[in-house]
C-alpha atoms as a PDB file:
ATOM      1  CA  UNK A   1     -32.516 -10.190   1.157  1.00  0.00           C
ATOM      2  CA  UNK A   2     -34.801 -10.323   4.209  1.00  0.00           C
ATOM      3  CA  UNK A   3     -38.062  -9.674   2.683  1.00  0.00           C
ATOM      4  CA  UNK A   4     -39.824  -9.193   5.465  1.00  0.00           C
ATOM      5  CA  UNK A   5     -37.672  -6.179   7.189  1.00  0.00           C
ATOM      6  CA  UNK A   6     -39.437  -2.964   6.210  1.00  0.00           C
ATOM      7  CA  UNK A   7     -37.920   0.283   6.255  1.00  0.00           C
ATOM      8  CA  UNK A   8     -39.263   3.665   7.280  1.00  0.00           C
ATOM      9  CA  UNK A   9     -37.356   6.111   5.891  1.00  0.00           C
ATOM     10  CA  UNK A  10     -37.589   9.927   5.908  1.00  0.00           C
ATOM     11  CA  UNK A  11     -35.978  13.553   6.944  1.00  0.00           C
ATOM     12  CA  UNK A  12     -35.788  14.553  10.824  1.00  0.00           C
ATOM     13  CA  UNK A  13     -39.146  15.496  12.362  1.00  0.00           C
ATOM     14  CA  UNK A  14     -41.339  14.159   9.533  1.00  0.00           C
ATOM     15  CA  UNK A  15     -42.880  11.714  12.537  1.00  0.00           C
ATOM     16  CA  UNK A  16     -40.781   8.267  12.006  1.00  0.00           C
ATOM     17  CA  UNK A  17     -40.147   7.625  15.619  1.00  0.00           C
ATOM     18  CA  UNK A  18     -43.841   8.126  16.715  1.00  0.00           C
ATOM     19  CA  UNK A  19     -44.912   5.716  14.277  1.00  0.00           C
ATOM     20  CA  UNK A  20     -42.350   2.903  15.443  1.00  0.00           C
ATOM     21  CA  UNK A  21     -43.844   3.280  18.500  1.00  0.00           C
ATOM     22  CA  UNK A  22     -47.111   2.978  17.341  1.00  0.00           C
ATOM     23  CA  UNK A  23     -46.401   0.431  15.393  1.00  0.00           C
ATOM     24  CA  UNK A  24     -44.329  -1.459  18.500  1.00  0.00           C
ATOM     25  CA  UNK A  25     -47.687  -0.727  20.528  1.00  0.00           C
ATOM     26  CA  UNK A  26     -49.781  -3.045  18.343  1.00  0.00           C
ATOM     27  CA  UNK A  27     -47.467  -5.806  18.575  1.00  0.00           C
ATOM     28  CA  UNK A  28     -44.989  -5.411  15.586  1.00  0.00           C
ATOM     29  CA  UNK A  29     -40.870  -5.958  15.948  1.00  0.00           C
ATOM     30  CA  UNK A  30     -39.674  -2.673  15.384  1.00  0.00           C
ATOM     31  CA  UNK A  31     -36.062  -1.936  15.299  1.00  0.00           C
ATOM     32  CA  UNK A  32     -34.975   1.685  16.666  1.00  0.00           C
ATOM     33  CA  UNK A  33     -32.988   4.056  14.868  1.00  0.00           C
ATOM     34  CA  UNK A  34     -29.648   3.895  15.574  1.00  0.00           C
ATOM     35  CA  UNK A  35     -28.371   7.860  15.421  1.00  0.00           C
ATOM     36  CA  UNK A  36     -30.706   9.352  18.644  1.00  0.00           C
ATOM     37  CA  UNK A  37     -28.823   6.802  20.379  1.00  0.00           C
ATOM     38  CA  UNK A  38     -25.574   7.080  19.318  1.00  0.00           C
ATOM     39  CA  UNK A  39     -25.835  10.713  19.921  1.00  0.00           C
ATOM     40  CA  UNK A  40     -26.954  10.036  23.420  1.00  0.00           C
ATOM     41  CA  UNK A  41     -24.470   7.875  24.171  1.00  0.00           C
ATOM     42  CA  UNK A  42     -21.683  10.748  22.877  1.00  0.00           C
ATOM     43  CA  UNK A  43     -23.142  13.327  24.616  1.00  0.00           C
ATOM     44  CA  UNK A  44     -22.968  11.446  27.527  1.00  0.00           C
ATOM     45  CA  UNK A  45     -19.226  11.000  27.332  1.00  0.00           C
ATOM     46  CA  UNK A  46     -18.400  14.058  25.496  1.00  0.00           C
ATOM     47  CA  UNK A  47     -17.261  11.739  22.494  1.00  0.00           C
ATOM     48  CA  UNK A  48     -17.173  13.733  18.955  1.00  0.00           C
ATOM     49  CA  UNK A  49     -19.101  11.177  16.518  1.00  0.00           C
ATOM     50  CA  UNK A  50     -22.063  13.540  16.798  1.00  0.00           C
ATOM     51  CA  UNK A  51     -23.319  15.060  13.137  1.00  0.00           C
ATOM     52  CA  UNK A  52     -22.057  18.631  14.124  1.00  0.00           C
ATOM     53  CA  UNK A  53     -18.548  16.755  15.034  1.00  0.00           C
ATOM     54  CA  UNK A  54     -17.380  14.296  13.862  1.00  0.00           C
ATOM     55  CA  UNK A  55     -19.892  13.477  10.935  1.00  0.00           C
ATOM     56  CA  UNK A  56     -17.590  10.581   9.374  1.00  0.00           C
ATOM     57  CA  UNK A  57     -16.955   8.844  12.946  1.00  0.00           C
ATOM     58  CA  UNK A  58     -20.885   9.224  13.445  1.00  0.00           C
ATOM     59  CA  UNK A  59     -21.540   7.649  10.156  1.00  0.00           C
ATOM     60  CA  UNK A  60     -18.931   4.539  10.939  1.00  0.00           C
ATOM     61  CA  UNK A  61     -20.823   3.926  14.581  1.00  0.00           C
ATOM     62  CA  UNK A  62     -24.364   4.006  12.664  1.00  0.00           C
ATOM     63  CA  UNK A  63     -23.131   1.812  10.316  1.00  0.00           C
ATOM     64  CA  UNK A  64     -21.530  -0.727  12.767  1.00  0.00           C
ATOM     65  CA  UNK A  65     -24.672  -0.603  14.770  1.00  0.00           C
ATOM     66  CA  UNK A  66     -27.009  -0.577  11.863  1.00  0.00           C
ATOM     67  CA  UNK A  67     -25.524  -4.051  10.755  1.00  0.00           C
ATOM     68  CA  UNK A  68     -25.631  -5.454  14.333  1.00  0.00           C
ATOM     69  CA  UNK A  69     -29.399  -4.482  14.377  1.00  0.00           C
ATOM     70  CA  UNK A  70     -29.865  -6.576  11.022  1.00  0.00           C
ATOM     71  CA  UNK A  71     -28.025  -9.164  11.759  1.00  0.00           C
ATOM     72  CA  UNK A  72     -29.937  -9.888  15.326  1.00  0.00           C
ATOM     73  CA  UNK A  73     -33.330  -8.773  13.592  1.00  0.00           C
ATOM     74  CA  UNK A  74     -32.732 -11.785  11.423  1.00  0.00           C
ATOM     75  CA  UNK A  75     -34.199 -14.543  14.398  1.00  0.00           C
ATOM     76  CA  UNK A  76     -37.726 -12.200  14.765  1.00  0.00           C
ATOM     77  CA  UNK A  77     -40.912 -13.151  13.287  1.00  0.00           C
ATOM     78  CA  UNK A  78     -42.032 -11.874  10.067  1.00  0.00           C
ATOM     79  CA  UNK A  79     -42.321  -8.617   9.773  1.00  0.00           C
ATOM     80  CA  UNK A  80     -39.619  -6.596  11.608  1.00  0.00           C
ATOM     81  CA  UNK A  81     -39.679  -2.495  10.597  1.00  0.00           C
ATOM     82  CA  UNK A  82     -36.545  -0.677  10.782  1.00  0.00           C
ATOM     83  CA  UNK A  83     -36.777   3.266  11.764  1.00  0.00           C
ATOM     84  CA  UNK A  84     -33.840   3.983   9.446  1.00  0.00           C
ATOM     85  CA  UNK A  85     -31.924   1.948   7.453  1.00  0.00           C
ATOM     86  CA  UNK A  86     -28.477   0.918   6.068  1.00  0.00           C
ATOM     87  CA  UNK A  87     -29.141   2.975   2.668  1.00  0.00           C
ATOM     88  CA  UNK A  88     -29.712   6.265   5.128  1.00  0.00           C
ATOM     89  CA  UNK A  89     -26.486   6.601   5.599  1.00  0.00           C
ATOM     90  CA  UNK A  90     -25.506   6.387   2.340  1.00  0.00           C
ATOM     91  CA  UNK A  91     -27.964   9.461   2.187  1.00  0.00           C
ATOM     92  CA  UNK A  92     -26.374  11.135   5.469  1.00  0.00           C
ATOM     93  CA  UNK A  93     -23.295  11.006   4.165  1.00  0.00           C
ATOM     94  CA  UNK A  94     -24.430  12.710   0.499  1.00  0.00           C
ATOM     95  CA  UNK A  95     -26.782  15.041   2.055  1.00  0.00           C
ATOM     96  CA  UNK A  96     -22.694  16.461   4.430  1.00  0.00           C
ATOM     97  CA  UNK A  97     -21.079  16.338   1.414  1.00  0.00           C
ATOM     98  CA  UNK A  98     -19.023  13.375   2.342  1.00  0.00           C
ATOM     99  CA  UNK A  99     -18.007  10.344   0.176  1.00  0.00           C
ATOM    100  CA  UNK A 100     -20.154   7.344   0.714  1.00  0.00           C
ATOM    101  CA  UNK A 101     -16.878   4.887   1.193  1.00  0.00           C
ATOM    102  CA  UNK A 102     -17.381   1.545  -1.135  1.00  0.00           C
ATOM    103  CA  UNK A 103     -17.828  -0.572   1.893  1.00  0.00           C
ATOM    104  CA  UNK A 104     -20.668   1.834   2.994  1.00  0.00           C
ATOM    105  CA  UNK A 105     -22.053   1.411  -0.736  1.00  0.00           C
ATOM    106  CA  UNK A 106     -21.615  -2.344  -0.443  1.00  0.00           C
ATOM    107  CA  UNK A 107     -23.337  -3.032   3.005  1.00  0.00           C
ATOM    108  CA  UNK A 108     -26.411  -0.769   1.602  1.00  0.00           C
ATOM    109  CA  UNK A 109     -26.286  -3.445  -1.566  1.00  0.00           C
ATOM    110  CA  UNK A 110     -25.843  -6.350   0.387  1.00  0.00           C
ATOM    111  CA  UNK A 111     -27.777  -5.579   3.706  1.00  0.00           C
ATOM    112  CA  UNK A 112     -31.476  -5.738   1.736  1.00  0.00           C
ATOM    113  CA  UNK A 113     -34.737  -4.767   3.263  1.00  0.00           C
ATOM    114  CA  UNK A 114     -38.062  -5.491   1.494  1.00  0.00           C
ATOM    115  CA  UNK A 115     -38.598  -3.865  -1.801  1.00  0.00           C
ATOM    116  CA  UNK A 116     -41.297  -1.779  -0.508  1.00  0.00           C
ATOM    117  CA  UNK A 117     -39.847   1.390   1.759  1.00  0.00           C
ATOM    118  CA  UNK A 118     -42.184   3.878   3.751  1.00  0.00           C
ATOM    119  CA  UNK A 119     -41.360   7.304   3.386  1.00  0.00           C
ATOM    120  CA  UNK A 120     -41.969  10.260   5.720  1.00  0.00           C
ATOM    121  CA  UNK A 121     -42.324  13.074   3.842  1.00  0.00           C
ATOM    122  CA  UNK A 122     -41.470  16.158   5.079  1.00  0.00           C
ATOM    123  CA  UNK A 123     -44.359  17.864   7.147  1.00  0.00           C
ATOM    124  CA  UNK A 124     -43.472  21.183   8.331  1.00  0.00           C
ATOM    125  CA  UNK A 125     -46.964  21.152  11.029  1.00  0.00           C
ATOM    126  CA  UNK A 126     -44.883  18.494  13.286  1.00  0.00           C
ATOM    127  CA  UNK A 127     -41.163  19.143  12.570  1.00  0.00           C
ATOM    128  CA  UNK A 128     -39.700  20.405  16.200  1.00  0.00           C
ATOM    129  CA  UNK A 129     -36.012  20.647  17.093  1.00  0.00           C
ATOM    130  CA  UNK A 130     -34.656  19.383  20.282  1.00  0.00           C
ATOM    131  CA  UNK A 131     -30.869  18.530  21.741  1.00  0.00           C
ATOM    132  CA  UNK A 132     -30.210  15.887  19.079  1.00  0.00           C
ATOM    133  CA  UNK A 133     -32.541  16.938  15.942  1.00  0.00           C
ATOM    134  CA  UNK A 134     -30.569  20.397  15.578  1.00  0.00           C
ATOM    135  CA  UNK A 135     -31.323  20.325  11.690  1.00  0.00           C
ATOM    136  CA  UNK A 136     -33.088  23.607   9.925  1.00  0.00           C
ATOM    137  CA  UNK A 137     -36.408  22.537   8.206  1.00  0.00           C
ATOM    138  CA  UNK A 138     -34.459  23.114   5.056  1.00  0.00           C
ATOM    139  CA  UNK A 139     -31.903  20.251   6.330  1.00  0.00           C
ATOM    140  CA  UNK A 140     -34.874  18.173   6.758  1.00  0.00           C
ATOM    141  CA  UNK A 141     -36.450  18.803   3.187  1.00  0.00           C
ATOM    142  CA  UNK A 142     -33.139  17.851   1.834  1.00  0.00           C
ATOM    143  CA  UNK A 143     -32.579  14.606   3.609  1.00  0.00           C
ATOM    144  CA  UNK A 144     -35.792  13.671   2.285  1.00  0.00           C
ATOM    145  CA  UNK A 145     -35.181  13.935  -1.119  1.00  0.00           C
ATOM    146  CA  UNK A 146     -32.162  12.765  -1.180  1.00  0.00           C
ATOM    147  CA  UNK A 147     -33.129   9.619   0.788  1.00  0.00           C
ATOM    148  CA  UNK A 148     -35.933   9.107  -1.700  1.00  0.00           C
ATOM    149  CA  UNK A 149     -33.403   9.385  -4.526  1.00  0.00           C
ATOM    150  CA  UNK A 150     -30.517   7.062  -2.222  1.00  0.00           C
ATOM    151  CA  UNK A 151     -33.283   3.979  -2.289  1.00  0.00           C
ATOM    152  CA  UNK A 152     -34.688   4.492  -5.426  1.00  0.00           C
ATOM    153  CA  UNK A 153     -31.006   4.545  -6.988  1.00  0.00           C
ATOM    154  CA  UNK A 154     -30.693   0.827  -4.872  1.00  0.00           C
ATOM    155  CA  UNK A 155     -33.892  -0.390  -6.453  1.00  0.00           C
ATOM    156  CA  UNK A 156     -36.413   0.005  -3.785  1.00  0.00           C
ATOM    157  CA  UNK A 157     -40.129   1.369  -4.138  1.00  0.00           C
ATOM    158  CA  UNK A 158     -41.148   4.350  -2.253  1.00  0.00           C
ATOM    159  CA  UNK A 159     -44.618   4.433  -0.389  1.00  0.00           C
ATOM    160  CA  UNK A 160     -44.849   7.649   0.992  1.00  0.00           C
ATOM    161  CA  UNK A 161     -46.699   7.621   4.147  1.00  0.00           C
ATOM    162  CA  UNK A 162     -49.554  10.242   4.509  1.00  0.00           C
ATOM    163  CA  UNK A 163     -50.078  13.570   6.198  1.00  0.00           C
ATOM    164  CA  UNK A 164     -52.275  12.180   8.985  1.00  0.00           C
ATOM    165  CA  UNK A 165     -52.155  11.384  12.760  1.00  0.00           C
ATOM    166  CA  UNK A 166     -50.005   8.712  13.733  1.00  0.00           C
ATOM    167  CA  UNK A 167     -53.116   6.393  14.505  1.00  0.00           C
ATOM    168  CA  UNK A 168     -54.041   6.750  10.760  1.00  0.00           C
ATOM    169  CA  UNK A 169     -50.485   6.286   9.720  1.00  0.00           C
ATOM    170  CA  UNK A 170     -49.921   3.282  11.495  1.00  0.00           C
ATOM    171  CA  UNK A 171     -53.252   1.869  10.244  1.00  0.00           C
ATOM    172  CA  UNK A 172     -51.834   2.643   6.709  1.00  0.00           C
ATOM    173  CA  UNK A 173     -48.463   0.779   7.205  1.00  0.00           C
ATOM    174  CA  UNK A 174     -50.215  -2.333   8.887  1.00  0.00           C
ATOM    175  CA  UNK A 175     -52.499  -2.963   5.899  1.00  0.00           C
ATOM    176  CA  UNK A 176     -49.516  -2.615   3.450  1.00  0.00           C
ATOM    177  CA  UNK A 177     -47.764  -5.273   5.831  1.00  0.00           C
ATOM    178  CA  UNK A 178     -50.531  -7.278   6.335  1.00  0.00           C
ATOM    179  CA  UNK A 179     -51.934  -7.663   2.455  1.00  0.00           C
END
């Protein structure tokens, strides 16, 4: 377990990404999240693991880049945050009505971020669509919960981040990871 890689977690739109940033503004390693790219990079070559594609081809390249990400987070200095982790796709998967394969199941289990996860909640004031968010706001209220249910089910403790600017948000993350 690499206690000091911290996960924010949470539905599309509920302001992950702008906190990373934030968060990689003041000086903290932040790792990106792996799908916006991975959908770029499709796009750009008309590939098909995109989530309205190929959803179990986009799942395997999150994974495999998702474990690369760990794996070379593992030489930063204390404390690295993750937007996304290994357990989302776990959650991605559920939420499509896929089967999580066991060696999705077993990364999640053996890939472990600190026991403390920050969670997005869903805020409908900031959710926006774009080229690669295309889910409904109902989409995004489900991949909430079931994200909140995918790491609580693997034993991780939920801090749900709160409906303020990303200034205040940030300030609320730093003093957890500073205490």
């Amino acid at each position: 377990m690499s206690d000091h890689f911290f996960v924010v977690t949470g539905g599309p739109g509920a302001g992950k990404t702008s906190l990373i940033t934030e968060l990689a503004r003041r000086g903290f390693h932040t790792i990106s999240e792996s799908g916006r790219a991975i959908i770029r990079e499709e796009m750009a070559i008309g590939g098909i693991a995109l989530p309205w594609a190929d959803r179990t081809a986009y799942a395997e390249r999150m994974l495999q880049q998702d474990l690369h990400a760990y794996s070379a987070a593992q030489a930063l200095p204390s404390p690295v945050i993750f937007d996304r982790g290994i357990p989302d796709i776990m959650g991605y998967l559920t939420l499509c009505g896929l089967p999580v394969p066991p060696y999705v199941t077993a990364a999640a289990e053996k890939t472990r971020y600190n026991r403390s996860v920050f969670l997005a909640p869903f805020w409908d004031a900031i959710f926006e669509q774009d080229a690669e968010r295309k889910q409904t706001r109902a989409e995004a209220e489900a991949t909430c919960t079931i994200l909140h249910e995918t790491y609580t089910a693997l034993g991780y403790e939920i801090t749900e981040l709160p409906f303020k600017d990303v200034v205040d948000r940030a300030d609320f993350v730093a003093a957890h990871l500073l205490r």
